[in-house]
Protein backbone atom coordinates (compact mmCIF):
# COMPACT_ATOMS: atom_id res chain seq x y z
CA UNK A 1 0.00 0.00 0.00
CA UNK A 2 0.99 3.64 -0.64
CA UNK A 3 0.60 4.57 2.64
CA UNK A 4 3.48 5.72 5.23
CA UNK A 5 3.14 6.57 9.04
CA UNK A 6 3.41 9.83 8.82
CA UNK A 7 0.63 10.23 6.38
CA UNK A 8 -1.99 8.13 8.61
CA UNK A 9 -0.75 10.32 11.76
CA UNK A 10 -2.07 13.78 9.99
CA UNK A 11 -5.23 11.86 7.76
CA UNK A 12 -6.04 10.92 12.26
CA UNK A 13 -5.55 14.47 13.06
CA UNK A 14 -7.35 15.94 9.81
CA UNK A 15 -10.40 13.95 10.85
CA UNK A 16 -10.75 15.16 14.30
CA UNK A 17 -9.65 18.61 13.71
CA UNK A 18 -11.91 18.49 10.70
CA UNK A 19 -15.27 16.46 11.69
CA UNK A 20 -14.22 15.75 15.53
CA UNK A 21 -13.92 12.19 14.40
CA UNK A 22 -11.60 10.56 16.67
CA UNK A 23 -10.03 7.82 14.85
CA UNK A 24 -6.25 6.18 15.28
CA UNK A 25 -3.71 6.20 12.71
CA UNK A 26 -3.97 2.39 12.84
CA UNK A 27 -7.67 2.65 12.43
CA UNK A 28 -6.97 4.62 9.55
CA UNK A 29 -4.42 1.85 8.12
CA UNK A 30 -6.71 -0.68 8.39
CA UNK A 31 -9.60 1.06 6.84
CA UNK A 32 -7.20 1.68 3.95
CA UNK A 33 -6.28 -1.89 3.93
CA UNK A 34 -9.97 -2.98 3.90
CA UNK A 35 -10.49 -0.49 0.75
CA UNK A 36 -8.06 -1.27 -1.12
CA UNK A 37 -8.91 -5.57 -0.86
CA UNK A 38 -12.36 -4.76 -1.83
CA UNK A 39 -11.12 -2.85 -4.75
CA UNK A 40 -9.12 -5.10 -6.17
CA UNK A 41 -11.22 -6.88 -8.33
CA UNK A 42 -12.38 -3.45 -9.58
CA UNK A 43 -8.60 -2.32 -10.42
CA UNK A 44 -7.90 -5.73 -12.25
CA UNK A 45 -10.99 -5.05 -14.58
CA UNK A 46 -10.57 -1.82 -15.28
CA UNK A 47 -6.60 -2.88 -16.06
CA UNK A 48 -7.85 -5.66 -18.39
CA UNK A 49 -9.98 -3.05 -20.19
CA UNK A 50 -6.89 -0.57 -20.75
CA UNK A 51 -4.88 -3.91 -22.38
CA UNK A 52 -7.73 -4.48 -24.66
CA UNK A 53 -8.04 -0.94 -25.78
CA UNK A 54 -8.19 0.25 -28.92
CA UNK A 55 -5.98 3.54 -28.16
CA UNK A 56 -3.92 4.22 -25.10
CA UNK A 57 -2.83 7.41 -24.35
CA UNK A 58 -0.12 7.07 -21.46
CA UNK A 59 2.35 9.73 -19.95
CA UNK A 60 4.44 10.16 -16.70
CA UNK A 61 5.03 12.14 -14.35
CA UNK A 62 7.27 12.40 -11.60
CA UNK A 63 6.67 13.56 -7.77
CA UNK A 64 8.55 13.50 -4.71
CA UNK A 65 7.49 10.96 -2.04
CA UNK A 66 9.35 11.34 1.42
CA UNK A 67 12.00 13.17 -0.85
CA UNK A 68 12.48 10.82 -3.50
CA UNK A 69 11.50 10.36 -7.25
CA UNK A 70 8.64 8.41 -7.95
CA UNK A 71 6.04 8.48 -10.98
CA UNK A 72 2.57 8.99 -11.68
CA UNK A 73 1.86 6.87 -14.53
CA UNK A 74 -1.68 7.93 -16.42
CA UNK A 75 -3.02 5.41 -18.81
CA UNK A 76 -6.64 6.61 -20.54
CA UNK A 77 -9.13 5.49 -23.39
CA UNK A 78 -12.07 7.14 -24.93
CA UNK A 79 -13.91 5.82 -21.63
CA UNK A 80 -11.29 4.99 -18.75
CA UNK A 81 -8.72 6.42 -16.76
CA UNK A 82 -6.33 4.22 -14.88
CA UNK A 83 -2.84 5.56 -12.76
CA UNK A 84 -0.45 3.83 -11.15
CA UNK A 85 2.06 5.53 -8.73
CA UNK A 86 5.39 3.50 -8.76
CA UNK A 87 9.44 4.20 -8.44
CA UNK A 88 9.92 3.25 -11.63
CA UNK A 89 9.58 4.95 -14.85
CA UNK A 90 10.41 2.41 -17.39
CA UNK A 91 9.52 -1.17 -19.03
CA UNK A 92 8.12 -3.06 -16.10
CA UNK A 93 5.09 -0.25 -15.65
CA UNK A 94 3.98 -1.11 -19.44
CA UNK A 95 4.80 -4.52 -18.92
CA UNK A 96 2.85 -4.39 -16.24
CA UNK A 97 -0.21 -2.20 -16.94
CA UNK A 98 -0.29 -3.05 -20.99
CA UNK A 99 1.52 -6.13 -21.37
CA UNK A 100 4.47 -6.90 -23.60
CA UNK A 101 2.42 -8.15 -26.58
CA UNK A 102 0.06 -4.84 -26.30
CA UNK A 103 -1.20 -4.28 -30.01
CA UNK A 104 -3.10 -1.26 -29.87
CA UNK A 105 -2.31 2.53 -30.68
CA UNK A 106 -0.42 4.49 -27.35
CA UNK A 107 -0.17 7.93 -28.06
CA UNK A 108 2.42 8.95 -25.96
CA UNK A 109 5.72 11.43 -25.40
CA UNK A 110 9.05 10.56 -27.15
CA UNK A 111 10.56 8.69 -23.95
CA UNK A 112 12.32 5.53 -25.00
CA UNK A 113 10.78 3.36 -22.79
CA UNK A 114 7.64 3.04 -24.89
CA UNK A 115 9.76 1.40 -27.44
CA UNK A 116 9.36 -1.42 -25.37
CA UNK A 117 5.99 -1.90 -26.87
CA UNK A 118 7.20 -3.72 -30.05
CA UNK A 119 3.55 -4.95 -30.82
CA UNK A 120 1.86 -1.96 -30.77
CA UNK A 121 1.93 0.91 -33.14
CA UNK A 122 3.39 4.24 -31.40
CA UNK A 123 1.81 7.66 -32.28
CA UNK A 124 3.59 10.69 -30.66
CA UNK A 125 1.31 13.52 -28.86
CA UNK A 126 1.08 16.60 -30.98
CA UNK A 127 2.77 18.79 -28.00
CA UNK A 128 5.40 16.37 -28.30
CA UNK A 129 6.01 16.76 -31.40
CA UNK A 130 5.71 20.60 -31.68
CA UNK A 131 7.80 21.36 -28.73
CA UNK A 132 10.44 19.22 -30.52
CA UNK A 133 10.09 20.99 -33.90
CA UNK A 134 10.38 24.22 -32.14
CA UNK A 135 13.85 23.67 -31.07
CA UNK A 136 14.58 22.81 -35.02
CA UNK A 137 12.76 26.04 -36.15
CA UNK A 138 14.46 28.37 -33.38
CA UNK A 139 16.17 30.83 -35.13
CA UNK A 140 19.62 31.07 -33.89
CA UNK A 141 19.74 26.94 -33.63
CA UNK A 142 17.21 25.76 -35.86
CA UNK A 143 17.73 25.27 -39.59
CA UNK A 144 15.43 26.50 -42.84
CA UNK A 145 14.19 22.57 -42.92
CA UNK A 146 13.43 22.81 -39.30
CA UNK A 147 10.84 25.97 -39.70
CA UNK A 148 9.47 24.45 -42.62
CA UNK A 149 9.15 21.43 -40.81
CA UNK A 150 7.53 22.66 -37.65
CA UNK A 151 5.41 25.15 -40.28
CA UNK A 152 4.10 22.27 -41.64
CA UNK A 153 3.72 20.16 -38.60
CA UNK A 154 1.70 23.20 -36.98
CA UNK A 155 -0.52 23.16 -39.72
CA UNK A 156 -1.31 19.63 -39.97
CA UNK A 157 -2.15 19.52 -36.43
CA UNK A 158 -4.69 22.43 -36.65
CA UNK A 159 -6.72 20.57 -39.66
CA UNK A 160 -6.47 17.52 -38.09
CA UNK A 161 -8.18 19.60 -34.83
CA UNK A 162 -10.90 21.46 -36.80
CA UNK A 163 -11.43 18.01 -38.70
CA UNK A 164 -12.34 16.27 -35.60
CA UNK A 165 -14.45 19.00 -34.30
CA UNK A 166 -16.34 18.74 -37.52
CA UNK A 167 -17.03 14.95 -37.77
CA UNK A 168 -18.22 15.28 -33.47
């Protein structure tokens, strides 16, 4: 469980200060623990549904817990969200969460680890993509082929934007 002592010790003190609900930090632990067994089933569905998926979009992000680096992993479909909060960032979260043999679309940054995914077809996001194609436009790095490039890409994305709000 994602739980630490300290964390129980101030939800104990929220709820009293808050609703004058007495409760113990252990109290609190086990009421966690009792949630999260009766979820379970419920998280293992809603997993199975994200492997079957059509299109994945996925991204990380990182925050600090008790000062070090974990991630926020975010994995969503047309109709269902699903995180994960782990310490690592790389192949066992897919592996874990998609499956090695996942053979959908993830639309997803350009971070290696989503390489992985050797079944699936990869489609970068379109901020992704533009951020990158901004550094090959800029004008005291970039090149002629990058502006036309990220021109071109900045285009594309804006038909492909008023396209969809046209066929919705």
């Amino acid at each position: 469980m994602f739980i630490v002592r300290g964390v129980l010790r101030k939800t104990a003190r929220f709820l009293e200060a808050g609703f004058a609900f007495r409760i113990t930090p252990a109290s609190v632990n086990a009421i966690l623990s009792r949630a999260s067994k009766a979820a379970e089933s419920e998280y293992e569905a809603l997993r199975q549904k994200i492997r079957v998926a059509r299109i994945v979009y996925a991204d990380e992000t990182s925050i600090s817990v008790l000062g070090q680096k974990w991630w926020v992993w975010v994995f969503r479909t047309d109709t269902d969200i699903f995180l994960v909060i782990r310490h690592d960032r790389g192949r066992p979260v897919l592996s874990e969460v998609l499956g090695a043999d996942f053979k959908g679309i993830v639309v997803c940054d350009c971070w290696r680890a989503y390489d992985f995914l050797s079944s699936a077809s990869i489609q970068r996001c379109w901020a992704h993509l533009l951020r990158q194609s901004a550094e090959l436009a800029d004008e005291e790095k970039g090149t002629t082929a990058g502006r036309h490039f990220h021109k071109k890409l900045d285009v594309t994305k804006e038909l492909s934007r008023v396209l969809t709000a046209n066929l919705c």
